[in-house]
PDB file of N, CA and C in Angstrom:
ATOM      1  N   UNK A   1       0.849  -1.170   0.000  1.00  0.00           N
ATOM      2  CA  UNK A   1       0.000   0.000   0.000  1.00  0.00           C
ATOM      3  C   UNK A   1       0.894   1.232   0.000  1.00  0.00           C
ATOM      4  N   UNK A   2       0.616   2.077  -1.051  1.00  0.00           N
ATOM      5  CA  UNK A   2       1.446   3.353  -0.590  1.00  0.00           C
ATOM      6  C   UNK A   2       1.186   4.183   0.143  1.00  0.00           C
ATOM      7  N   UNK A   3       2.411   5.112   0.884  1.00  0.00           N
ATOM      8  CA  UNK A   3       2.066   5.779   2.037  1.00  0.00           C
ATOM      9  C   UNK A   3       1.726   6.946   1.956  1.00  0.00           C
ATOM     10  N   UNK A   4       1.948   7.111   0.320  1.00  0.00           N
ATOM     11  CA  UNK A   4       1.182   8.398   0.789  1.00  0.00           C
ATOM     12  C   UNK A   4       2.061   9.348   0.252  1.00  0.00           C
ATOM     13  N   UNK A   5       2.673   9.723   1.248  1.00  0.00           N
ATOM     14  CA  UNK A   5       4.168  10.523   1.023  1.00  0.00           C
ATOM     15  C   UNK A   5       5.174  10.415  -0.119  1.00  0.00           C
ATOM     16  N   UNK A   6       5.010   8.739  -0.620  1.00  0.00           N
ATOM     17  CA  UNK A   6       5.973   8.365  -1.485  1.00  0.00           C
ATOM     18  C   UNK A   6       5.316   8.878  -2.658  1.00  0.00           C
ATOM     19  N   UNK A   7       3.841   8.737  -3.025  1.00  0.00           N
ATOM     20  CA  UNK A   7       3.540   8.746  -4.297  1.00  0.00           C
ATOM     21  C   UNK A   7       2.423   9.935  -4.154  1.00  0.00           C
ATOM     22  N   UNK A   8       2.777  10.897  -3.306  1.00  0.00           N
ATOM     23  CA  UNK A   8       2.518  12.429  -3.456  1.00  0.00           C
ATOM     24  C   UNK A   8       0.793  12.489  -2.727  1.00  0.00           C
ATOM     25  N   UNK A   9       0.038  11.583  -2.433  1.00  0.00           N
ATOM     26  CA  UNK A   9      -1.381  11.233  -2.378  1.00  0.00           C
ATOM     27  C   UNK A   9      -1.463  12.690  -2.080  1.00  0.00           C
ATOM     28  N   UNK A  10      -2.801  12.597  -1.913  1.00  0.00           N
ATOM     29  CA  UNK A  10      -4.106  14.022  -1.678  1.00  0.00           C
ATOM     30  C   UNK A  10      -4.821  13.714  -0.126  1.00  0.00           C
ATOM     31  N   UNK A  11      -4.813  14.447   0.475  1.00  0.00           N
ATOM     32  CA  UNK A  11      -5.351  14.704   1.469  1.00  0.00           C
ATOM     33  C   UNK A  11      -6.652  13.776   2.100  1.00  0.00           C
ATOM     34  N   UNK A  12      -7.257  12.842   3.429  1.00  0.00           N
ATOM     35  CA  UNK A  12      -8.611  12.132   3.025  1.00  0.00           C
ATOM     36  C   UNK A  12      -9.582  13.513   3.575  1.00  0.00           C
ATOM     37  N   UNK A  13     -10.262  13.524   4.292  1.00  0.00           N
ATOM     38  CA  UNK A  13     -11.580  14.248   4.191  1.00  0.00           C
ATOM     39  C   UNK A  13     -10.859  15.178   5.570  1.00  0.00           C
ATOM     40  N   UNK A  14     -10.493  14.805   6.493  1.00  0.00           N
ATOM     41  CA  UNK A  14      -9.453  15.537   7.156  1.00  0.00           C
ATOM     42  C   UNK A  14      -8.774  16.985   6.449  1.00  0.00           C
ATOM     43  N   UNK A  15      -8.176  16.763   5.547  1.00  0.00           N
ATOM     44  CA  UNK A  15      -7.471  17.618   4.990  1.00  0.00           C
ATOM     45  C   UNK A  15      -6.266  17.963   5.041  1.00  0.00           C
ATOM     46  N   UNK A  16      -5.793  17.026   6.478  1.00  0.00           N
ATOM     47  CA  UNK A  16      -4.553  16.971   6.660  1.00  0.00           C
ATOM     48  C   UNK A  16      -3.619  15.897   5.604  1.00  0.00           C
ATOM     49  N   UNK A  17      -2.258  16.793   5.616  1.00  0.00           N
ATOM     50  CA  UNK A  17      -1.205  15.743   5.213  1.00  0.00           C
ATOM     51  C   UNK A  17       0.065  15.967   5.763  1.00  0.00           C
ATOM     52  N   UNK A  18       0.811  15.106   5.323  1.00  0.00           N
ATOM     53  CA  UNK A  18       2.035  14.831   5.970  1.00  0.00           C
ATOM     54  C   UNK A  18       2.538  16.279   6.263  1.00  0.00           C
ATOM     55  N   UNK A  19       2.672  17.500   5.501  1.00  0.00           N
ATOM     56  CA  UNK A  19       3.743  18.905   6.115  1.00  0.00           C
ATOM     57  C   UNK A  19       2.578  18.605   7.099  1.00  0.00           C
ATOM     58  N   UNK A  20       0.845  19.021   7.181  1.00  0.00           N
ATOM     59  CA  UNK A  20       0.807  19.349   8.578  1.00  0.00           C
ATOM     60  C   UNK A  20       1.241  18.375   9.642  1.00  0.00           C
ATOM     61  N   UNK A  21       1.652  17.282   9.638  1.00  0.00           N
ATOM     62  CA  UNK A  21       1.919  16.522  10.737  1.00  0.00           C
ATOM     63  C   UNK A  21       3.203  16.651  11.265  1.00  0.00           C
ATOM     64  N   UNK A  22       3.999  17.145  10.445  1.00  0.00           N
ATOM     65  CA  UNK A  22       5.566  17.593  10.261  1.00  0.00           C
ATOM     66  C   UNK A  22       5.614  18.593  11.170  1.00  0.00           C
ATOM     67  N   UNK A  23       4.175  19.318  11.032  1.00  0.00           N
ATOM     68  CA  UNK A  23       4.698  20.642  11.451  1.00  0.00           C
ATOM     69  C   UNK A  23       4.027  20.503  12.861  1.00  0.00           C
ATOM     70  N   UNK A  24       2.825  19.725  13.231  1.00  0.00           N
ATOM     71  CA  UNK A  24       2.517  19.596  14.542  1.00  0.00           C
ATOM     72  C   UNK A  24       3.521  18.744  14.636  1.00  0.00           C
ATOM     73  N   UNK A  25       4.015  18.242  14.336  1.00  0.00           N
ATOM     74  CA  UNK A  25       4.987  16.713  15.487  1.00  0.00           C
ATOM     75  C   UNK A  25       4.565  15.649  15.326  1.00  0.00           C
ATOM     76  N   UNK A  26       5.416  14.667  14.799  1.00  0.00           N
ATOM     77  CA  UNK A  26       4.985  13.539  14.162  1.00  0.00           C
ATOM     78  C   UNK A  26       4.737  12.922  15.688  1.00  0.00           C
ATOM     79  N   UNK A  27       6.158  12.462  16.335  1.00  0.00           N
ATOM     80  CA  UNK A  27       5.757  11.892  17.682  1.00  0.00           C
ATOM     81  C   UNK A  27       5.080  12.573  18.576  1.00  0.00           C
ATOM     82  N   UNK A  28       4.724  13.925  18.718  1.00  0.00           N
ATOM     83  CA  UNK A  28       3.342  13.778  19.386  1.00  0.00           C
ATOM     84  C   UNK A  28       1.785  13.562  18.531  1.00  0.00           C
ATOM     85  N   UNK A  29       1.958  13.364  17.201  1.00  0.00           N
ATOM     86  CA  UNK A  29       0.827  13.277  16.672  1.00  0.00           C
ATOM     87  C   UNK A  29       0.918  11.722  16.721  1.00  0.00           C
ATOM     88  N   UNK A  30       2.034  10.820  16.758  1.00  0.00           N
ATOM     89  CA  UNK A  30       1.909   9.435  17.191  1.00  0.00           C
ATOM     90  C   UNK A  30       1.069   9.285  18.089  1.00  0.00           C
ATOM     91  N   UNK A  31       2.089   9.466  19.477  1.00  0.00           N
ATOM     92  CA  UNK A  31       1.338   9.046  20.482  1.00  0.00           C
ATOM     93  C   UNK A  31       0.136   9.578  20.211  1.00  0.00           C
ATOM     94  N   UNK A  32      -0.576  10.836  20.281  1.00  0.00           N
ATOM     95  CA  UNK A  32      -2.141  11.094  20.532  1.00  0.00           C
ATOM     96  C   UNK A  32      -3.049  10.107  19.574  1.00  0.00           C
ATOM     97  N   UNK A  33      -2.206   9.328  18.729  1.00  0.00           N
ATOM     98  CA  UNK A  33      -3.142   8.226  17.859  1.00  0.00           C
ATOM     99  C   UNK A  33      -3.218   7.274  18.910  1.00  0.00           C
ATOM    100  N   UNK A  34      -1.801   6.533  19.426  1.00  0.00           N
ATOM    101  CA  UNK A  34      -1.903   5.767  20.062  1.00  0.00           C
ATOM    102  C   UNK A  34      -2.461   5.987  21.324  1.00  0.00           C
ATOM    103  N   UNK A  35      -3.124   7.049  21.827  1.00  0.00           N
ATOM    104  CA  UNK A  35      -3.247   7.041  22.994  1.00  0.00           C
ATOM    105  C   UNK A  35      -4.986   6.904  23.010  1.00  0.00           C
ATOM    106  N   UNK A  36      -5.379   7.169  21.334  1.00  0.00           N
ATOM    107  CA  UNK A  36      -6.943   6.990  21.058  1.00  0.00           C
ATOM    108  C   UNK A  36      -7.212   5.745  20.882  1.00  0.00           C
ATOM    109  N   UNK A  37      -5.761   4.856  20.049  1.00  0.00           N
ATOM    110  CA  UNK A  37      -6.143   3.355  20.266  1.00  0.00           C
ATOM    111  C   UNK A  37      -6.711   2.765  21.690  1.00  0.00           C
ATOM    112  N   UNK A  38      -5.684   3.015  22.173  1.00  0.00           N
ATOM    113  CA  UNK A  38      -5.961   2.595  23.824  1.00  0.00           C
ATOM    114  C   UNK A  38      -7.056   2.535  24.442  1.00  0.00           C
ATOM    115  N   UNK A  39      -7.571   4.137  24.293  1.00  0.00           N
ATOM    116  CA  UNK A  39      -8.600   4.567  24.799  1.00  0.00           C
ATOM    117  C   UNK A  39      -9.798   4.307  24.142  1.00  0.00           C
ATOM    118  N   UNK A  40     -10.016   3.402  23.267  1.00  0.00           N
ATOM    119  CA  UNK A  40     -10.885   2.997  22.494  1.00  0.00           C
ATOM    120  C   UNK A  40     -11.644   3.786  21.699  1.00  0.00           C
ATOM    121  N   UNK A  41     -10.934   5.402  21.748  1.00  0.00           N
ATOM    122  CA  UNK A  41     -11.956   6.723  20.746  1.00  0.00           C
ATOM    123  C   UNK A  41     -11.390   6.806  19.583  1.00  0.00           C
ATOM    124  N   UNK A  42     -10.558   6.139  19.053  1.00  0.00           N
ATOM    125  CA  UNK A  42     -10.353   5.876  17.949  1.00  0.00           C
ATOM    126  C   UNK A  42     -11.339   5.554  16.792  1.00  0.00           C
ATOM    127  N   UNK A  43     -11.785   6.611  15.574  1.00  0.00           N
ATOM    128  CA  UNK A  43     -12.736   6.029  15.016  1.00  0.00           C
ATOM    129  C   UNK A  43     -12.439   6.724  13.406  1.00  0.00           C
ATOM    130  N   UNK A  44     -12.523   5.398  12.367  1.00  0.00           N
ATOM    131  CA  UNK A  44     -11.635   5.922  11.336  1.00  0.00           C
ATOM    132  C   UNK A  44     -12.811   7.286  10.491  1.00  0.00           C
ATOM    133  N   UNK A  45     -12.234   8.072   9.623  1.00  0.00           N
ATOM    134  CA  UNK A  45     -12.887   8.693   9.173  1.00  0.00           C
ATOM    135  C   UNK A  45     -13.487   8.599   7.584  1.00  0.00           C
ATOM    136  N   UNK A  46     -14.764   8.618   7.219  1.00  0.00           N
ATOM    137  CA  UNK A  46     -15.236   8.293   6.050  1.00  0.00           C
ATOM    138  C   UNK A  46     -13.816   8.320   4.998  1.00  0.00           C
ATOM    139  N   UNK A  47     -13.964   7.499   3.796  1.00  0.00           N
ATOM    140  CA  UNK A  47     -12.960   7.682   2.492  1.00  0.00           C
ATOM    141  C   UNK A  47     -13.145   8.865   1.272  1.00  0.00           C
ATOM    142  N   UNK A  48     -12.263   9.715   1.743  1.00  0.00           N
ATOM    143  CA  UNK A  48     -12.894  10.505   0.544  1.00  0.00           C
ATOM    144  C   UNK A  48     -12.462  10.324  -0.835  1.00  0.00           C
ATOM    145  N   UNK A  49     -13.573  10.529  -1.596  1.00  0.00           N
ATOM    146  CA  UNK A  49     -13.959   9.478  -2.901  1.00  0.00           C
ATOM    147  C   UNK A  49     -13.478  11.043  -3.958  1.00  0.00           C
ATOM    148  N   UNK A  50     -12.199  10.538  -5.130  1.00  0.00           N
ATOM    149  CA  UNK A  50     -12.152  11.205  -6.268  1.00  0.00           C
ATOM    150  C   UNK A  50     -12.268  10.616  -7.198  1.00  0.00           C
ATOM    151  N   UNK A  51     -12.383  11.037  -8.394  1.00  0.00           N
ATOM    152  CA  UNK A  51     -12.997  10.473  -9.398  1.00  0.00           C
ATOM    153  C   UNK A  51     -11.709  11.131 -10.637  1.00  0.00           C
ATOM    154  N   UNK A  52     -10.949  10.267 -11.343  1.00  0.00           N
ATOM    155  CA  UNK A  52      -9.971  10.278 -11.753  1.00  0.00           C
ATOM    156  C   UNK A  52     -10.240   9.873 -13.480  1.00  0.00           C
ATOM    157  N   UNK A  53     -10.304  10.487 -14.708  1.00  0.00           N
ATOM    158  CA  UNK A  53     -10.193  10.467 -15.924  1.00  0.00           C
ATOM    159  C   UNK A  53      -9.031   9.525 -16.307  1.00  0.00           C
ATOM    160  N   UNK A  54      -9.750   8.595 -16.996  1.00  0.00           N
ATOM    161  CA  UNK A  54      -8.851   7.158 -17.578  1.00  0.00           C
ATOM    162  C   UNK A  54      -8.689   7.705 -19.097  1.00  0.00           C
ATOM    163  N   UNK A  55      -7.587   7.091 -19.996  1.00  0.00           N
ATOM    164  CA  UNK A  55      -7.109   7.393 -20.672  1.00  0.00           C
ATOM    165  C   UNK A  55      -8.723   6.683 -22.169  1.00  0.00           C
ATOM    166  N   UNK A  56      -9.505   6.261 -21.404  1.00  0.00           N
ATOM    167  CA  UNK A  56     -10.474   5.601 -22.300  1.00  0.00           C
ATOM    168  C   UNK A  56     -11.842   6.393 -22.269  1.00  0.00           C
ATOM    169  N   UNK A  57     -11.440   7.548 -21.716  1.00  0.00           N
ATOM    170  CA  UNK A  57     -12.658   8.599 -21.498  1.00  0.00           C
ATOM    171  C   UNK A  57     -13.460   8.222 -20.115  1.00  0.00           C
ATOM    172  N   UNK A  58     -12.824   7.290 -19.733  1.00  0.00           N
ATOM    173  CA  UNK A  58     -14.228   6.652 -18.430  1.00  0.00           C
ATOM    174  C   UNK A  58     -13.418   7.132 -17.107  1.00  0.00           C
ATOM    175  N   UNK A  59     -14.558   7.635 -15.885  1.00  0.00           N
ATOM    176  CA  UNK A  59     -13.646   8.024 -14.630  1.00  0.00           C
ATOM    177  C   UNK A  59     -13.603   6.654 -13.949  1.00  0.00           C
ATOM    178  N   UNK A  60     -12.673   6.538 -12.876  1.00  0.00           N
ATOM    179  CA  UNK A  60     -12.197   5.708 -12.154  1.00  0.00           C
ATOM    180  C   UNK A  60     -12.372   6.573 -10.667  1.00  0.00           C
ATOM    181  N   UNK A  61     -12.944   5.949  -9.927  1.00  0.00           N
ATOM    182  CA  UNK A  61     -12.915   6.258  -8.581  1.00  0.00           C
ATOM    183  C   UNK A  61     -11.526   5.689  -7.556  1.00  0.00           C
ATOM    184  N   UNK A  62     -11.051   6.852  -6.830  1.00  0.00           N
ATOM    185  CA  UNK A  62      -9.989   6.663  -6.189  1.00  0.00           C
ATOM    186  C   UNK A  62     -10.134   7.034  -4.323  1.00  0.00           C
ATOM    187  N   UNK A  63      -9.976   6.130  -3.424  1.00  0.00           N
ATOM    188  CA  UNK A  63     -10.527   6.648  -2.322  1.00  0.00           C
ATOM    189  C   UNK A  63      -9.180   7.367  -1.603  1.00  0.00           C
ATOM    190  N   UNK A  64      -9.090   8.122  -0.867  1.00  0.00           N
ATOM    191  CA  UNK A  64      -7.906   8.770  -0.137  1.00  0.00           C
ATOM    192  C   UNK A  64      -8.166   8.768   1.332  1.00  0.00           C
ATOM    193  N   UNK A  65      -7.807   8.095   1.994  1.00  0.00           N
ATOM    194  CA  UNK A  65      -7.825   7.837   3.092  1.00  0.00           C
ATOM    195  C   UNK A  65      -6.649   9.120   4.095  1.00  0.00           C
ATOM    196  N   UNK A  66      -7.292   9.208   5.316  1.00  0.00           N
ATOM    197  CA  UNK A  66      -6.461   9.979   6.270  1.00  0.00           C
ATOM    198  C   UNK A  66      -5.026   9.214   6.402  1.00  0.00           C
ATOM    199  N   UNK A  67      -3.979  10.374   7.321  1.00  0.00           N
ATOM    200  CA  UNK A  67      -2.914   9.646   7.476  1.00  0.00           C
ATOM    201  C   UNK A  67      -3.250   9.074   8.379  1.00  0.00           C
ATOM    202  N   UNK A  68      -3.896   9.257  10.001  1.00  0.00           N
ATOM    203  CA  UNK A  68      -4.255   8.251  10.669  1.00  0.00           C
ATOM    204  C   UNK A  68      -4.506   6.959  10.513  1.00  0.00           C
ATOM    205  N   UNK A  69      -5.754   6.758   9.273  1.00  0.00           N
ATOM    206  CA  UNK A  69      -6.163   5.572   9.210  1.00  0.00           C
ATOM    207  C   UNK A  69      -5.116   5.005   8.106  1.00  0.00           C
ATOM    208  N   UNK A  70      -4.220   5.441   7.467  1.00  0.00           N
ATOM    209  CA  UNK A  70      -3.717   5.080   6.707  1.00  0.00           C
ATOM    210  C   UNK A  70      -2.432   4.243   7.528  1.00  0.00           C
ATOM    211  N   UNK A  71      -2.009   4.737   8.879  1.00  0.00           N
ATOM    212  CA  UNK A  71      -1.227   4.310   9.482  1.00  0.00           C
ATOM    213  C   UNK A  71      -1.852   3.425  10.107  1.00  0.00           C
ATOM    214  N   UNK A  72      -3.343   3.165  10.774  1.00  0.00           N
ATOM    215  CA  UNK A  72      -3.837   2.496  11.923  1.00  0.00           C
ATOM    216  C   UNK A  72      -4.145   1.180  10.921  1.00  0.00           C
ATOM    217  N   UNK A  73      -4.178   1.483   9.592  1.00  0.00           N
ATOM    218  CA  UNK A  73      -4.621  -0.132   8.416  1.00  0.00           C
ATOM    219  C   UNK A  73      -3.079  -0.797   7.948  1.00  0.00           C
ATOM    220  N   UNK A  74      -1.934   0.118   8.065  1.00  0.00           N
ATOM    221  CA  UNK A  74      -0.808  -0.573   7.805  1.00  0.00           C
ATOM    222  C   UNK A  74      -0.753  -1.322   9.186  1.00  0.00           C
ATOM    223  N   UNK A  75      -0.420  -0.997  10.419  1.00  0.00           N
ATOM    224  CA  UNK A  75      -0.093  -1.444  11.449  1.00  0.00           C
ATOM    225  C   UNK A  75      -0.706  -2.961  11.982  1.00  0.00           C
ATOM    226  N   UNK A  76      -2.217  -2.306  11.667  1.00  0.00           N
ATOM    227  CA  UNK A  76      -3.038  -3.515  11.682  1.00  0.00           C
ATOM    228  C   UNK A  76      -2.445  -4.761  10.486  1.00  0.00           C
ATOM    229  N   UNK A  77      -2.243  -4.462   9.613  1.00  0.00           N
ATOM    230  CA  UNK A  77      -2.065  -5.845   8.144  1.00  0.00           C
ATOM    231  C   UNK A  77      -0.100  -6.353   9.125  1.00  0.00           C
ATOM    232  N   UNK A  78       0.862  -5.292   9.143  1.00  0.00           N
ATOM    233  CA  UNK A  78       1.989  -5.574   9.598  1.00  0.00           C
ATOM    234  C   UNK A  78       2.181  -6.669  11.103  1.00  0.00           C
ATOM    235  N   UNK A  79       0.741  -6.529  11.711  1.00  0.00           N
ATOM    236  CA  UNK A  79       0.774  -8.073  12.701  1.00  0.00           C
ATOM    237  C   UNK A  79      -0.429  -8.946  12.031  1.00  0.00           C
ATOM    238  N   UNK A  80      -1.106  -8.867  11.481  1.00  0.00           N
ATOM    239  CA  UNK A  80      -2.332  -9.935  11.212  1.00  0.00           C
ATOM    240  C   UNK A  80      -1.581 -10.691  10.066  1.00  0.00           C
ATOM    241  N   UNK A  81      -1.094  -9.595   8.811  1.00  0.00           N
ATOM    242  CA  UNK A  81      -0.385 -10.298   7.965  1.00  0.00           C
ATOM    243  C   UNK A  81       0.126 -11.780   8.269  1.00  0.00           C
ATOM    244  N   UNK A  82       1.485 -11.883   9.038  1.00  0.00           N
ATOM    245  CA  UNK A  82       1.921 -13.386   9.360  1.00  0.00           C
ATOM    246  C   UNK A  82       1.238 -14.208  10.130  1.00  0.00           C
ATOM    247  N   UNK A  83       0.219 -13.969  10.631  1.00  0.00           N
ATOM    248  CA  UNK A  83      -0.024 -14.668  11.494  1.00  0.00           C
ATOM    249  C   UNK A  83      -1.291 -15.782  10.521  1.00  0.00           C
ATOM    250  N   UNK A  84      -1.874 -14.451   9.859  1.00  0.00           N
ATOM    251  CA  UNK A  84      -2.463 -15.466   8.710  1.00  0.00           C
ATOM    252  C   UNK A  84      -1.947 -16.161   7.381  1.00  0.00           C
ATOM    253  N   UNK A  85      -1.021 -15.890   7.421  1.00  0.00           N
ATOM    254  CA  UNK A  85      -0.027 -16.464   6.182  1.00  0.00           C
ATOM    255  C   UNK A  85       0.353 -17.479   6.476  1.00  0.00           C
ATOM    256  N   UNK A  86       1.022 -18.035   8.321  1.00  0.00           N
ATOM    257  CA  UNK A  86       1.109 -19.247   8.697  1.00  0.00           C
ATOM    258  C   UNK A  86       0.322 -20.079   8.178  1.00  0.00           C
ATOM    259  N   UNK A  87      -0.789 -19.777   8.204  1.00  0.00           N
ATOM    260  CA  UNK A  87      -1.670 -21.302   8.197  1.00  0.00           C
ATOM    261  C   UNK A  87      -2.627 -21.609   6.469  1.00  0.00           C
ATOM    262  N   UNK A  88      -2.064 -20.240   5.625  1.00  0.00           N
ATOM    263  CA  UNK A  88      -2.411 -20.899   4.352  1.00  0.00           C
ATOM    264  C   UNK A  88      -2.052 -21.708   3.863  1.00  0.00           C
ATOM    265  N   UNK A  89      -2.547 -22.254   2.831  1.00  0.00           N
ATOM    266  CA  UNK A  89      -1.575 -23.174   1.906  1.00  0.00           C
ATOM    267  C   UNK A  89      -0.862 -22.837   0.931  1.00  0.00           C
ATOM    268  N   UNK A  90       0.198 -23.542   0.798  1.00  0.00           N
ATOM    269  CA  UNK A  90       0.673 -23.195  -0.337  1.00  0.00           C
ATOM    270  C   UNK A  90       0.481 -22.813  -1.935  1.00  0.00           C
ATOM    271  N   UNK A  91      -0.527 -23.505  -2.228  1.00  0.00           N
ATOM    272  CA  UNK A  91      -1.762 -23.311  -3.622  1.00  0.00           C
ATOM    273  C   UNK A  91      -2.313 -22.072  -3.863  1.00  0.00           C
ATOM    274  N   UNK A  92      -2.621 -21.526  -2.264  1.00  0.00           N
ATOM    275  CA  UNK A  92      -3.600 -20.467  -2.539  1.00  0.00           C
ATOM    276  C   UNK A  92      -2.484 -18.886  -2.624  1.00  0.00           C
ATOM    277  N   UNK A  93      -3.272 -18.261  -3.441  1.00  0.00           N
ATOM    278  CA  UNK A  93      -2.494 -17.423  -4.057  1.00  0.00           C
ATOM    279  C   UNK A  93      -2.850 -15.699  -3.938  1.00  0.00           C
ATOM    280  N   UNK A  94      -4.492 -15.897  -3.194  1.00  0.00           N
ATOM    281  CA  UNK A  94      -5.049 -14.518  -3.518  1.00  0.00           C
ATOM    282  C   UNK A  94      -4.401 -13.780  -2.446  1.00  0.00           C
ATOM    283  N   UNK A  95      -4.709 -12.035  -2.507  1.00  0.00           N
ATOM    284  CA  UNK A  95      -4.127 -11.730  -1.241  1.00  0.00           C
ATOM    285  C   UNK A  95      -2.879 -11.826  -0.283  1.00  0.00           C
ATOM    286  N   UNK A  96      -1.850 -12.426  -1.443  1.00  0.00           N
ATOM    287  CA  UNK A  96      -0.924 -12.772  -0.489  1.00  0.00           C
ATOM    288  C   UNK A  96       0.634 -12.348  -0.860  1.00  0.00           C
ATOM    289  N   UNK A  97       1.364 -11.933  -0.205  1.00  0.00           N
ATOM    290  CA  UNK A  97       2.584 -10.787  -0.375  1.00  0.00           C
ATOM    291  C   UNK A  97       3.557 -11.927  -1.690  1.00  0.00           C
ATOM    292  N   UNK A  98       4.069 -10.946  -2.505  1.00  0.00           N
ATOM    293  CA  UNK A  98       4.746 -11.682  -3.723  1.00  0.00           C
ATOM    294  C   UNK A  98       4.178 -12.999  -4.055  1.00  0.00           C
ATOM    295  N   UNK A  99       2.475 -13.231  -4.608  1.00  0.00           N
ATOM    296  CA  UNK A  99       1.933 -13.629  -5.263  1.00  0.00           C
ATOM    297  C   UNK A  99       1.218 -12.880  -5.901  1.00  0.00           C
ATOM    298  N   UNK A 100       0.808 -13.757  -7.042  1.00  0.00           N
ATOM    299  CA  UNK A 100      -0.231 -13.009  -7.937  1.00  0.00           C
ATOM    300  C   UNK A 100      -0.918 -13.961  -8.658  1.00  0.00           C
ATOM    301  N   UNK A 101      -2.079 -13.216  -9.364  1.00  0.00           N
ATOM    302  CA  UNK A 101      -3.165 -13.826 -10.175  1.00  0.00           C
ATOM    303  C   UNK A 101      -2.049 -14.612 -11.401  1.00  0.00           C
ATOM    304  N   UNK A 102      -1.237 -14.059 -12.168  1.00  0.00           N
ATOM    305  CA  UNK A 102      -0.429 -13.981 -13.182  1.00  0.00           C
ATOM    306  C   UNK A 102       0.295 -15.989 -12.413  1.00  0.00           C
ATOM    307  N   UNK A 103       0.903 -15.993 -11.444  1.00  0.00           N
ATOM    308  CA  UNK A 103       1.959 -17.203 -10.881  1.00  0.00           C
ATOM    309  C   UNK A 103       0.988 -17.970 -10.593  1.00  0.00           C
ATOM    310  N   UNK A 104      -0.804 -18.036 -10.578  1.00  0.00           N
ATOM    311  CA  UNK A 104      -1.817 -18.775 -10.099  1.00  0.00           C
ATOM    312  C   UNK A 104      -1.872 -19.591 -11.237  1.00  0.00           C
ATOM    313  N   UNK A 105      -2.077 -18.577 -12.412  1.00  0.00           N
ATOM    314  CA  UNK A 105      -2.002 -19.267 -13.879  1.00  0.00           C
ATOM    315  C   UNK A 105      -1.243 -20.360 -14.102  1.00  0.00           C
ATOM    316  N   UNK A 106      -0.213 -19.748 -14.359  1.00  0.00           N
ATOM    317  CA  UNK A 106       0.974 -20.777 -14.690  1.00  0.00           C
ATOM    318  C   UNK A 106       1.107 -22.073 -14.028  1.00  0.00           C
ATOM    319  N   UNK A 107       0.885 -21.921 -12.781  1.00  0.00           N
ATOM    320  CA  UNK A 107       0.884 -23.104 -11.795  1.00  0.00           C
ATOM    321  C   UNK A 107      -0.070 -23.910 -12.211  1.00  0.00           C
ATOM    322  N   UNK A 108      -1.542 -23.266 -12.419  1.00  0.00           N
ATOM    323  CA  UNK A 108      -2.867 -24.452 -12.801  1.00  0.00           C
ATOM    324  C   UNK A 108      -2.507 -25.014 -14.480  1.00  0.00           C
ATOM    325  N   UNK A 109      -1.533 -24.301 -15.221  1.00  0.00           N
ATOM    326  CA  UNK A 109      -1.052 -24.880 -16.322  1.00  0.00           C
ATOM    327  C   UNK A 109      -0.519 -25.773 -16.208  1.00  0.00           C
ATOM    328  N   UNK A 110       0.859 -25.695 -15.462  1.00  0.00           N
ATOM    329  CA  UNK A 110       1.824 -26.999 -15.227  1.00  0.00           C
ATOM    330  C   UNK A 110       0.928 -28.060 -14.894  1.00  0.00           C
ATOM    331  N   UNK A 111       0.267 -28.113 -13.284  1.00  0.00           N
ATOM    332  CA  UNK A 111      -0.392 -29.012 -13.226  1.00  0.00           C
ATOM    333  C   UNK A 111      -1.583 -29.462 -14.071  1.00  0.00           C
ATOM    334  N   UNK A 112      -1.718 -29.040 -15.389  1.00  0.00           N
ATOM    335  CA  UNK A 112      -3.274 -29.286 -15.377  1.00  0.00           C
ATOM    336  C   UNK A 112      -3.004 -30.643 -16.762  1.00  0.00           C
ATOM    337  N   UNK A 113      -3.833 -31.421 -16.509  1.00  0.00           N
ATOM    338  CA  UNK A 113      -3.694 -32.557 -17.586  1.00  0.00           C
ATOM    339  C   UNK A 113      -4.123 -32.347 -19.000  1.00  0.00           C
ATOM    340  N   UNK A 114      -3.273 -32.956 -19.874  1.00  0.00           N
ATOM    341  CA  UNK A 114      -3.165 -32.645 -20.920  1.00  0.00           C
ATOM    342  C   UNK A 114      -4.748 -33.224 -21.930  1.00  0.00           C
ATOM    343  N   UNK A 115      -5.515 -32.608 -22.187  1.00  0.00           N
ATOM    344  CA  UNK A 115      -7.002 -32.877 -23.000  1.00  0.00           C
ATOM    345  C   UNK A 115      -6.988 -32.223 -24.226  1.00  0.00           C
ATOM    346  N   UNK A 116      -7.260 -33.472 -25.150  1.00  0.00           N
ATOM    347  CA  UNK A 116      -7.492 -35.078 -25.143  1.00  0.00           C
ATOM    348  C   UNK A 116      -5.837 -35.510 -24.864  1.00  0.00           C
ATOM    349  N   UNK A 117      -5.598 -36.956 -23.913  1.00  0.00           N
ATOM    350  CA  UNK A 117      -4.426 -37.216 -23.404  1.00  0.00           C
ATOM    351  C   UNK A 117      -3.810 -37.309 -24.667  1.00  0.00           C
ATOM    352  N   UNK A 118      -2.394 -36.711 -24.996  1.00  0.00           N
ATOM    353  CA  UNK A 118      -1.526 -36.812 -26.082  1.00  0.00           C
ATOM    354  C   UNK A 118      -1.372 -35.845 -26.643  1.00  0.00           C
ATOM    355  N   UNK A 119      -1.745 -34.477 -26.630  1.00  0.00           N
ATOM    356  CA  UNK A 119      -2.129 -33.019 -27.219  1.00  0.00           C
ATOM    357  C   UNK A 119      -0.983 -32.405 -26.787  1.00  0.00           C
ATOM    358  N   UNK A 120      -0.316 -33.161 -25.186  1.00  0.00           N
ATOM    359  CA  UNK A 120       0.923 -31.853 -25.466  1.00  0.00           C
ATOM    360  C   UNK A 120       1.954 -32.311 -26.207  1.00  0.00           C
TER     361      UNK A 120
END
């Protein structure tokens, strides 16, 4: 997921972005996140929805999320991540860090039997 910062994003409905957090204080704008986790008043804020012109004339909707929640959904995937990755299988492919739809293919190719037997 990008953070934001790297690939320039737009503001979520907040309006804040990274200079203002720079400029209040990142570690005290940490902690006061973490201190809403805690305190259970933590509550994410709607996605604000842009609507982005595709090169085919058609818009594409793009959601922009706060930096808060943008930090409170990395943090969250950075422990749930492994813990659910333990117990997949190896086969399954969706959703899952350096896989893809594209290596799902190929794989159900190799394995897949050759019809009518003698064709390959």
């Amino acid at each position: 997921m990008p953070s934001g910062r790297s690939n320039k994003g737009a503001p979520g409905v907040d309006g804040q972005d990274f200079a203002d957090i720079d400029a209040y204080g990142v570690q005290r704008w940490l902690g006061e996140l973490a201190l809403a986790l805690r305190n259970e008043t933590y509550r994410p804020d709607p996605i604000r929805r842009v609507f982005i012109r595709r090169p085919t004339a058609k818009l594409r909707a793009i959601g922009h999320l706060d930096p808060a929640d943008r930090v409170c959904m990395t943090a969250a995937m950075l422990v749930l991540e492994p813990i659910f990755e333990a117990d997949l299988p190896p086969e399954q492919y969706a959703y899952r860090p350096g896989r893809n739809a594209q290596q799902a293919v190929v794989e159900v190719e190799e394995l897949a039997v050759p019809w009518p037997p003698g064709s390959r």
